[in-house]
Each structure stands twice: as structure tokens, then as C-alpha cells.
N, C-alpha and C. Protein backbone atom coordinates (compact mmCIF):
# COMPACT_ATOMS: atom_id res chain seq x y z
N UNK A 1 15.76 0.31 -61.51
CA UNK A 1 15.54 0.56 -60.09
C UNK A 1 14.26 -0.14 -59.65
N UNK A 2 14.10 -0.84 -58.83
CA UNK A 2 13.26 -1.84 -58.06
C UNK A 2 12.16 -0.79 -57.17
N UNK A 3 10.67 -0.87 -57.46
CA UNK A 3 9.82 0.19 -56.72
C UNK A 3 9.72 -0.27 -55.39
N UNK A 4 9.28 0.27 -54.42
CA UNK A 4 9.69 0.03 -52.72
C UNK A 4 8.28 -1.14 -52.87
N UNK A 5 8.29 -1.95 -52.21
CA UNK A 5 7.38 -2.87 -51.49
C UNK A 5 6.80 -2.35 -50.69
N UNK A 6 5.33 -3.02 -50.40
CA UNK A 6 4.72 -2.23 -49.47
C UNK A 6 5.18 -2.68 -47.66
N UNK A 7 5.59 -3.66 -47.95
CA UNK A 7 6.44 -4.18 -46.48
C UNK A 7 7.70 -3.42 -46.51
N UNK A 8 8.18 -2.98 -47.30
CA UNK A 8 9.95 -1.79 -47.23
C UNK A 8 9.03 -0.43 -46.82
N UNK A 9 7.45 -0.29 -47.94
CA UNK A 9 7.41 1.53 -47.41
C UNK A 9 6.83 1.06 -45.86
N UNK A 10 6.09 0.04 -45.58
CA UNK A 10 5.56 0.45 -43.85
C UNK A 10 6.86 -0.34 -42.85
N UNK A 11 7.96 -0.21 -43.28
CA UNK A 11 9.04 0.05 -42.50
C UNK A 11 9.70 1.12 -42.46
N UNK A 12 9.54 1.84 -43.63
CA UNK A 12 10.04 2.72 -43.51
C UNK A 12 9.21 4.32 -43.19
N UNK A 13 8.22 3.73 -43.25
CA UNK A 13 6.70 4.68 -42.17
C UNK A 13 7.30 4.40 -40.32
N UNK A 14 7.44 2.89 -40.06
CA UNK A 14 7.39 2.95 -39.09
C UNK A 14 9.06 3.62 -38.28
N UNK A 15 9.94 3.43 -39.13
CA UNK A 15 11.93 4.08 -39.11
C UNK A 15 11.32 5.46 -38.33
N UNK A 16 10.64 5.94 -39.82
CA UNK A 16 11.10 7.80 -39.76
C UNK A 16 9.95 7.83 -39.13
N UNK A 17 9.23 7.71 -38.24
CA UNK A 17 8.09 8.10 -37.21
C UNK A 17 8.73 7.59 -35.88
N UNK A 18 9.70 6.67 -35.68
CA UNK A 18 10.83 6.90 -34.53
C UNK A 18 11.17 7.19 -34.68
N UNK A 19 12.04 7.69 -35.74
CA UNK A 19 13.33 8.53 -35.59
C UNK A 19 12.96 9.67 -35.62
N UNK A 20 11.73 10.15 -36.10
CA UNK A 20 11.72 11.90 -35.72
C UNK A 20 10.95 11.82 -34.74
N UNK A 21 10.47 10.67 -33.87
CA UNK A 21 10.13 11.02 -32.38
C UNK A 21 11.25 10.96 -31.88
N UNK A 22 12.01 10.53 -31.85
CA UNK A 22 13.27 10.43 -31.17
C UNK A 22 14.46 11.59 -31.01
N UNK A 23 14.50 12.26 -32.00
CA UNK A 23 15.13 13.37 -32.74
C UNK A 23 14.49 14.79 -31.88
N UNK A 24 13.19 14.71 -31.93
CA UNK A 24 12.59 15.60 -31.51
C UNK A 24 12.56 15.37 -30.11
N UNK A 25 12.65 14.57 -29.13
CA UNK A 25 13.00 14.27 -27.83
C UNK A 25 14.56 14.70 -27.11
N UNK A 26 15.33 14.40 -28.32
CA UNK A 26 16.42 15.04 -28.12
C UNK A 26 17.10 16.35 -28.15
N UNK A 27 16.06 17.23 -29.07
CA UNK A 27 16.41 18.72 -29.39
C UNK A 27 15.25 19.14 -28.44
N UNK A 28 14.19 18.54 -27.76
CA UNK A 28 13.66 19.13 -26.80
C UNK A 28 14.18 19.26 -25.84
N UNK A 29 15.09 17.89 -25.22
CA UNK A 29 15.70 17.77 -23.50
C UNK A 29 16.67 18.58 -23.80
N UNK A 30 17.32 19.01 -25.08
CA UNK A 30 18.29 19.99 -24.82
C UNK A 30 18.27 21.94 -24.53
N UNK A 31 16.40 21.83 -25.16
CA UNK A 31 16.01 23.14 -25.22
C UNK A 31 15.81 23.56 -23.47
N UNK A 32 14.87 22.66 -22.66
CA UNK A 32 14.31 22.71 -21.96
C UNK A 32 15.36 22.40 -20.26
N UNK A 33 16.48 21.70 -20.75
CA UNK A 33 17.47 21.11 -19.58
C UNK A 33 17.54 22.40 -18.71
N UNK A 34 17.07 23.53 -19.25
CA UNK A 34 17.84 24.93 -18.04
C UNK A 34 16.69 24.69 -17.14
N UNK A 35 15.73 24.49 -17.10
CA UNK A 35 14.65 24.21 -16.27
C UNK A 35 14.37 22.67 -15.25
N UNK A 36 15.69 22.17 -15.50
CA UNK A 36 15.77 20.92 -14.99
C UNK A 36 14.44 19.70 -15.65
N UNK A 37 13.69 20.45 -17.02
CA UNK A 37 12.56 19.35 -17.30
C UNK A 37 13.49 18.51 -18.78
N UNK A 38 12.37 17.36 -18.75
CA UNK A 38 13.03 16.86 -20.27
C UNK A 38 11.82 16.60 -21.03
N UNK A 39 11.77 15.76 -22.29
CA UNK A 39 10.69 15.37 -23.01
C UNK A 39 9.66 14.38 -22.13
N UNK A 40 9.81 14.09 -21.23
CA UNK A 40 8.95 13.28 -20.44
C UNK A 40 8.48 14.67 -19.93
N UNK A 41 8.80 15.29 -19.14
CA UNK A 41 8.36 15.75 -18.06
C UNK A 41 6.97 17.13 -18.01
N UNK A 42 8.02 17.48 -19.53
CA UNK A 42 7.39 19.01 -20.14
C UNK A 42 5.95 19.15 -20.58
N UNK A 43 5.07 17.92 -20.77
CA UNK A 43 4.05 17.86 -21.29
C UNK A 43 3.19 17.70 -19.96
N UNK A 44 3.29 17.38 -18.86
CA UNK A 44 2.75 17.40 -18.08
C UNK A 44 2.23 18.94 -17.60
N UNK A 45 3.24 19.93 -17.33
CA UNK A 45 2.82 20.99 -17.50
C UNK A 45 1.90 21.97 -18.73
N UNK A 46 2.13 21.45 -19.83
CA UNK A 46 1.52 21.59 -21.01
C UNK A 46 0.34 21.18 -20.89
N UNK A 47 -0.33 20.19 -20.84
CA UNK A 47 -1.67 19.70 -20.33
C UNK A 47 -2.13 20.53 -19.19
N UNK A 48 -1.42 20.28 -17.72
CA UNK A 48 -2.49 21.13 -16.70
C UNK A 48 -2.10 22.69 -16.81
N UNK A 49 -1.70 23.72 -17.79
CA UNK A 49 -1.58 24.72 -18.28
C UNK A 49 -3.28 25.21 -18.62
N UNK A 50 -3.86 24.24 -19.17
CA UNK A 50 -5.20 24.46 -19.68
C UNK A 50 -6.22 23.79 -19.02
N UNK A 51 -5.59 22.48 -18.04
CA UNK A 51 -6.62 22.01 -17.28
C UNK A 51 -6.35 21.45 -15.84
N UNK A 52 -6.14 23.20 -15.30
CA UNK A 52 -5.59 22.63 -13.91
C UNK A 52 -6.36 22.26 -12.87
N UNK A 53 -6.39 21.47 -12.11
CA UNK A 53 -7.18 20.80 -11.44
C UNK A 53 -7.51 19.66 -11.70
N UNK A 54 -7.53 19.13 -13.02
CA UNK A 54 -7.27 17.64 -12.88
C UNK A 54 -6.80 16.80 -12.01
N UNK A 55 -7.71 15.69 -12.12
CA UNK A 55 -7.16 14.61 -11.57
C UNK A 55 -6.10 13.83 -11.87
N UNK A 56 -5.22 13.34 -11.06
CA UNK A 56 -3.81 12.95 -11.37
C UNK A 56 -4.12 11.17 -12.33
N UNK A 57 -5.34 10.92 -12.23
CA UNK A 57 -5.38 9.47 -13.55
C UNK A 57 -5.95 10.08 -14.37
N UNK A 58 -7.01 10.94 -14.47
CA UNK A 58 -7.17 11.95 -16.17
C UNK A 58 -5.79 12.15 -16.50
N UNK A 59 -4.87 13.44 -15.91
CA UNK A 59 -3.60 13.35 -16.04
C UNK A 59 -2.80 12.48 -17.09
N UNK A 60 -2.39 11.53 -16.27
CA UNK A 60 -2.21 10.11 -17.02
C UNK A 60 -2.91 9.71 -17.97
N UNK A 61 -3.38 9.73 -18.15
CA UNK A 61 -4.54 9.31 -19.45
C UNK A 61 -3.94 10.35 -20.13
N UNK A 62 -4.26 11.61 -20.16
CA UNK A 62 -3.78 12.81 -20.85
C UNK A 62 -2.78 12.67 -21.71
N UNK A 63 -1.55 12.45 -21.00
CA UNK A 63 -0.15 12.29 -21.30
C UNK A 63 0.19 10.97 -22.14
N UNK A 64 -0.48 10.16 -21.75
CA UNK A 64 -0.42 9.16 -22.05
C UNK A 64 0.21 8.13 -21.84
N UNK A 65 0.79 8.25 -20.40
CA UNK A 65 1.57 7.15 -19.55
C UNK A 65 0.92 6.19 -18.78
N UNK A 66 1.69 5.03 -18.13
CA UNK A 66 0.70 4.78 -17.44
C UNK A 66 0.78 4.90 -15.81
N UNK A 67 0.11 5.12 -14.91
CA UNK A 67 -0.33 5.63 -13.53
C UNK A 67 1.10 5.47 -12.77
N UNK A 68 1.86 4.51 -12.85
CA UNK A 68 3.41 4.56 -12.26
C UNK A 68 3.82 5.83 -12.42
N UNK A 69 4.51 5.52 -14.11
CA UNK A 69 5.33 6.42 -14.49
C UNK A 69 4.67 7.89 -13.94
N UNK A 70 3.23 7.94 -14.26
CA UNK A 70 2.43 9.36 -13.83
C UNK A 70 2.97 9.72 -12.51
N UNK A 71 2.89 9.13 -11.86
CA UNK A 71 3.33 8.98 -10.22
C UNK A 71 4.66 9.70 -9.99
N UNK A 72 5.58 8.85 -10.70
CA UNK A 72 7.33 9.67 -10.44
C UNK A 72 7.56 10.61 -11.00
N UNK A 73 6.78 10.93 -11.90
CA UNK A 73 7.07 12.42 -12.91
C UNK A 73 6.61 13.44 -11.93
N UNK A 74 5.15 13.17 -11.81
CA UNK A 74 4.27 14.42 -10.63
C UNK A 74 5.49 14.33 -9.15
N UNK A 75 6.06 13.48 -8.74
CA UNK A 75 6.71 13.67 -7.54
C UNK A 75 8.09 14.60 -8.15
N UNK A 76 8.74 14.23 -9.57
CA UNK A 76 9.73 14.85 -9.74
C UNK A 76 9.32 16.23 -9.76
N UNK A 77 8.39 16.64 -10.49
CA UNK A 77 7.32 18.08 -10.99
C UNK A 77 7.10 18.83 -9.63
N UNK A 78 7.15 17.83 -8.26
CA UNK A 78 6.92 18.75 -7.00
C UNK A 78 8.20 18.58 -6.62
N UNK A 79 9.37 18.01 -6.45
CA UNK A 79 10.27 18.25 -5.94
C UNK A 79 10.93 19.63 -6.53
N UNK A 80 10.84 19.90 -8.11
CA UNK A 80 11.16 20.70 -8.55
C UNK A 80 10.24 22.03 -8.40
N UNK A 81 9.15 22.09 -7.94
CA UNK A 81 8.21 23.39 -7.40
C UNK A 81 7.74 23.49 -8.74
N UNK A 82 7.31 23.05 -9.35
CA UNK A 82 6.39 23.05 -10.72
C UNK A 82 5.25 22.85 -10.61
N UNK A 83 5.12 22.01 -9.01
CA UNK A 83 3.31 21.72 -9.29
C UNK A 83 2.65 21.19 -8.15
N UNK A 84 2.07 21.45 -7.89
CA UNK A 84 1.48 20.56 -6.33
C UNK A 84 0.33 20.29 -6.34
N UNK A 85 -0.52 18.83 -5.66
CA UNK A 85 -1.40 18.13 -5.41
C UNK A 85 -2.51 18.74 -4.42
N UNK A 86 -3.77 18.54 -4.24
CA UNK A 86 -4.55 18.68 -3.51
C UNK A 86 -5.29 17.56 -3.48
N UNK A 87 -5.79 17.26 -2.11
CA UNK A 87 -6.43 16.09 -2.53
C UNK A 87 -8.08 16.44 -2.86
N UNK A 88 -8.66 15.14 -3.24
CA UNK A 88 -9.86 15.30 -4.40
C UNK A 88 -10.53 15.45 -2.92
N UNK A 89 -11.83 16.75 -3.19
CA UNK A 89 -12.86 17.05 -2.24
C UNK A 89 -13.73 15.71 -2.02
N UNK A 90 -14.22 14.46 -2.91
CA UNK A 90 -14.88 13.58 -2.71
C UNK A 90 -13.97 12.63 -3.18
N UNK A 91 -13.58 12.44 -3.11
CA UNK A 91 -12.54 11.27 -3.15
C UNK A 91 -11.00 11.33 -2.35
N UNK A 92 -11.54 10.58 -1.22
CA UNK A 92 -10.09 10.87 -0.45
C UNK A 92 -8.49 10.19 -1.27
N UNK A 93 -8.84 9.03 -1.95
CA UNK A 93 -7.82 8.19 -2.63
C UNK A 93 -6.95 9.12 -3.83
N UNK A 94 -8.07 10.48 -4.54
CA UNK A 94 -7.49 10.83 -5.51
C UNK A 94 -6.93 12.10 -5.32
N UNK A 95 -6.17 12.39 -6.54
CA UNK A 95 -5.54 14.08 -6.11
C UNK A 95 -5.95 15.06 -7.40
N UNK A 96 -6.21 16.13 -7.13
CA UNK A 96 -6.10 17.09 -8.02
C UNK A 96 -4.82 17.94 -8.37
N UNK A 97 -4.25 18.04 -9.51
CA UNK A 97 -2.98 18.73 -9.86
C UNK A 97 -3.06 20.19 -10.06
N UNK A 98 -2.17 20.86 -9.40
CA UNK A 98 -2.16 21.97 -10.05
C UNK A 98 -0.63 22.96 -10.06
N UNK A 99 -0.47 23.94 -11.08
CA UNK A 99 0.92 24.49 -11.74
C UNK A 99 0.53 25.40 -10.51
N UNK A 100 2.51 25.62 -10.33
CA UNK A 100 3.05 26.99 -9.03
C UNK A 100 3.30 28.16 -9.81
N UNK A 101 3.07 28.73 -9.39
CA UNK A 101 3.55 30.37 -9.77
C UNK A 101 5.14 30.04 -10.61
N UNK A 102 5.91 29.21 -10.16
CA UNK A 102 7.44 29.11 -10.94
C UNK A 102 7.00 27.91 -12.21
N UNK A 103 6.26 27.61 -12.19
CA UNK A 103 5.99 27.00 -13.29
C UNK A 103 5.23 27.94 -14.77
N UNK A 104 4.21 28.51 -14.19
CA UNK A 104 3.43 29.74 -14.68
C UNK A 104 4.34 30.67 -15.30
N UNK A 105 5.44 30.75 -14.44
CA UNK A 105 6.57 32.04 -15.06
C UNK A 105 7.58 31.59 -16.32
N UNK A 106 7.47 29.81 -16.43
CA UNK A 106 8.01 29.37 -17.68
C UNK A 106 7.50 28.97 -18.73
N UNK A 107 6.30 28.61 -18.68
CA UNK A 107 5.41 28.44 -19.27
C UNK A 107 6.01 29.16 -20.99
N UNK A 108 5.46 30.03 -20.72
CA UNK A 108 5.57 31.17 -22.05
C UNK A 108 6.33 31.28 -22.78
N UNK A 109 8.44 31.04 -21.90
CA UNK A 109 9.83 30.90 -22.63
C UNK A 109 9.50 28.89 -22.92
N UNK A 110 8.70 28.90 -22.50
CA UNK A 110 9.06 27.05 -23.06
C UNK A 110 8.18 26.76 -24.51
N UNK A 111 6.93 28.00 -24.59
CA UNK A 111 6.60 27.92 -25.70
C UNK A 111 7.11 28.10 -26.76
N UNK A 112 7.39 29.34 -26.58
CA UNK A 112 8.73 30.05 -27.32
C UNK A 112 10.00 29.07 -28.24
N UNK A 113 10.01 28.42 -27.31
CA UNK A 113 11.36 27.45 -27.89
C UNK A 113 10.55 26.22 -28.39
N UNK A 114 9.58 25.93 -28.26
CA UNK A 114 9.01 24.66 -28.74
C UNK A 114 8.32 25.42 -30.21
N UNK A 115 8.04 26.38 -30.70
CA UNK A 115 7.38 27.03 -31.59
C UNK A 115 8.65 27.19 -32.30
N UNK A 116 9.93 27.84 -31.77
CA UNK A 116 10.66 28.13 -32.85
C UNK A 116 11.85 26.77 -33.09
N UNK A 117 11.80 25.54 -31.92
CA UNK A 117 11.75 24.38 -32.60
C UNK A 117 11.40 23.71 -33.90
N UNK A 118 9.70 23.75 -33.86
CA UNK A 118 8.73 23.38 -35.13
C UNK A 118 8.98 24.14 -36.36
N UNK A 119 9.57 25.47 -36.19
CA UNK A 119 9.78 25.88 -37.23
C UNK A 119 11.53 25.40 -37.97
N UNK A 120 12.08 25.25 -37.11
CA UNK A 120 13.20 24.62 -37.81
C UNK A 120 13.44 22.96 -37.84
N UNK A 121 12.12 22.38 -37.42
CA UNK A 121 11.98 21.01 -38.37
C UNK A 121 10.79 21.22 -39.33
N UNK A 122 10.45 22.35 -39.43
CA UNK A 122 9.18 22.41 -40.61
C UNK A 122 9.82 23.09 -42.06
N UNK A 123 10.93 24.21 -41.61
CA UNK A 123 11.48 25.20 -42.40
C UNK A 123 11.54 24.77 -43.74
N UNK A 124 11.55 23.62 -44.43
CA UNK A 124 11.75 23.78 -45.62
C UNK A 124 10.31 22.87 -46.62
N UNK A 125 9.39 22.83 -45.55
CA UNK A 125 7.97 22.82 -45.99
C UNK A 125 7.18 23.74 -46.55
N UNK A 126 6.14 24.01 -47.08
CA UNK A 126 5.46 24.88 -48.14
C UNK A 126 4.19 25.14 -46.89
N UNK A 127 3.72 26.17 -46.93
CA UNK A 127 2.28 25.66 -45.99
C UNK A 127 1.69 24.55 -46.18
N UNK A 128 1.46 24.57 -47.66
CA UNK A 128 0.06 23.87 -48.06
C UNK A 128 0.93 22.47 -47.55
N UNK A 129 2.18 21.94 -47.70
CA UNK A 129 2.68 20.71 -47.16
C UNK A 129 2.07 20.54 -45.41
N UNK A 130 2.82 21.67 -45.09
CA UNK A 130 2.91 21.41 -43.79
C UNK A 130 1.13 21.59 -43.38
N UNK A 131 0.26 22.22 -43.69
CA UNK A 131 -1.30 21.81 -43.41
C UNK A 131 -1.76 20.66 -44.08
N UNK A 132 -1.20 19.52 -44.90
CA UNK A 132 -1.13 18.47 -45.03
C UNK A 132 -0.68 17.28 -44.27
N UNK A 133 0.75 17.75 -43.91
CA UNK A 133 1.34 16.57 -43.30
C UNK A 133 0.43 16.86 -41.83
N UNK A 134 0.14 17.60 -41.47
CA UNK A 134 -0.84 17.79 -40.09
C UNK A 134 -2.03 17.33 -39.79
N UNK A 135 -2.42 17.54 -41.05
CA UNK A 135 -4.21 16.39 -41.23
C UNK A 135 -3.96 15.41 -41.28
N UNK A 136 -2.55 14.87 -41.82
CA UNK A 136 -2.16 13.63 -42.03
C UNK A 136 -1.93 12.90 -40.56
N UNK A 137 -1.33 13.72 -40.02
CA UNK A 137 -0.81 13.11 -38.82
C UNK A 137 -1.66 13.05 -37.86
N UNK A 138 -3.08 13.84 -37.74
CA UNK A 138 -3.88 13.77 -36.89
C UNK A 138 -4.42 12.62 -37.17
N UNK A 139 -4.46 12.20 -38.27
CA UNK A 139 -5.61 11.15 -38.75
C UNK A 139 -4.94 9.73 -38.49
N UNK A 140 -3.46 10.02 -38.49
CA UNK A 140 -2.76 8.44 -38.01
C UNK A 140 -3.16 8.71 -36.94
N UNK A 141 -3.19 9.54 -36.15
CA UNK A 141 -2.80 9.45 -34.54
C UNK A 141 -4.17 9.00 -34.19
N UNK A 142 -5.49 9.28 -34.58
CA UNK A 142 -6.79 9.12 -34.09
C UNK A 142 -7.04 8.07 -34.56
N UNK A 143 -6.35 7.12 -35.77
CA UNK A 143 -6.25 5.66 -36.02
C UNK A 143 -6.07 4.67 -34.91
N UNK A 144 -4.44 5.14 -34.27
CA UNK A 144 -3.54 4.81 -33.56
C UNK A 144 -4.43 4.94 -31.91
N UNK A 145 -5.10 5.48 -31.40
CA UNK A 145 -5.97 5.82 -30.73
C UNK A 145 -6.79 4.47 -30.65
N UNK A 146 -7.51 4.86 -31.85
CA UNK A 146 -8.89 3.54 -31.75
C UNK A 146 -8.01 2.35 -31.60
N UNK A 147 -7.43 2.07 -32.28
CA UNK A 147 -6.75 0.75 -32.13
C UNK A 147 -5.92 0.44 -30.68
N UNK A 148 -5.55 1.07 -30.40
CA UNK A 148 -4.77 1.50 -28.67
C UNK A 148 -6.09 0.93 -28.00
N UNK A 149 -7.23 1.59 -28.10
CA UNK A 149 -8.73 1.72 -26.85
C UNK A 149 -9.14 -0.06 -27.41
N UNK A 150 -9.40 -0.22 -28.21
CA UNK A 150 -10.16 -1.90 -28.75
C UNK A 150 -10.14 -2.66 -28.12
């Protein structure tokens, strides 16, 4: 049996890090569809949950889109009564975001299902794995970060 190459394992780093983003996008839009949100949409509320009043390009930055896409999501997020704008006290150009009372009231069942999500793509991990693969993954992601900002 032939040992993997290091050009086969960082293809196959880069496969299964789409495909379980991908996977997980799909068992989310299906958790979350009763609320009319999907994997785009849901994290927006997730973020101004803890920091409402933000500005709608922090926002973006946040999420990690860029200012377009930020744009049609927050208009979808108010058409759907999830969230509404104020504009910035010193800055007439910018807006501050903030969650509606019908957003607030889902909040909690959306955790719910995203927690007992993680547990049935974690379920057959050990702790000590799964507080591994987590340091692990923070540490790509804050890689992935610097190299993103450069």
C-alpha cells in the first residue's frame, strides 16, 4: 500500500473541509427553513444577538461577507421582521443594526437545533478528540485569517 503524499493529504484537507462545510450548510437550511432563514442568513442574527447595534460594515466584516452581499441579506432580515436599521447618530451614510422582538423569540429554538446538530456530527468523538479537533480548528482558522488580512 502506497503512503498518501503530501499533495494527496492537502487535498484531501482541502475535500473534507468543503465537504463538511457544505454538508453542514445543508442540514442547517433544512433545520432552520421553518423560519424562512438559511445558512447565509442565520449568522447574521447570531452575531447582532451579542452585539446589537452594530454597524452594518462591522456587521459585514463580522460575518464575513462582503458589503453587497451584507446589503441583500440585512434587506432580506427586514423584509422578514428579524431586524431593523437605525441610522448612525454621527454618521449620516451609516446604519446601526438591530434584532425585533420576532427574532429574539427564535433565537433560543435556533440554538437548540444548532447544539443538537453539533452533537450529531460530533457523536462518535471522545471529548478529549473533540477538544482537540477544536484547538485544531481554531488555529487553522486564525492562520486562514492572517493570511486573508496580508
Amino acid at each position: 500500500m502506497n503512503p498518501i503524499t503530501q499533495e494527496q493529504e492537502a487535498m484531501h484537507f482541502i475535500m473534507y473541509n468543503s465537504k463538511i462545510f457544505r454538508n453542514t450548510q445543508i442540514y442547517l437550511d433544512k433545520l432552520i427553513k421553518q423560519y424562512e432563514l438559511s445558512s447565509g442568513t442565520f449568522s447574521y442574527l447570531i452575531i447582532l444577538e451579542n452585539n446589537e447595534g452594530i454597524s452594518q460594515n462591522k456587521l459585514s466584516e463580522e460575518v464575513g461577507n462582503d458589503k453587497a452581499m451584507s446589503a441583500r441579506t440585512l434587506k432580506k432580515l427586514i423584509e422578514l421582521g428579524y431586524i431593523y436599521k437605525r441610522q448612525h447618530e454621527s454618521n449620516s451614510k451609516a446604519y446601526r443594526i438591530y434584532l425585533t422582538a420576532k427574532a429574539k423569540d427564535i433565537l433560543p429554538e435556533i440554538h437548540e437545533k444548532i447544539q443538537e446538530m453539533l452533537l450529531l456530527f460530533t457523536k462518535e468523538l471522545t471529548e478529549e478528540e473533540m477538544s482537540i479537533t477544536m484547538r485544531s480548528l481554531k488555529k487553522i482558522f486564525d492562520s486562514t485569517q492572517r493570511l486573508k488580512n496580508s
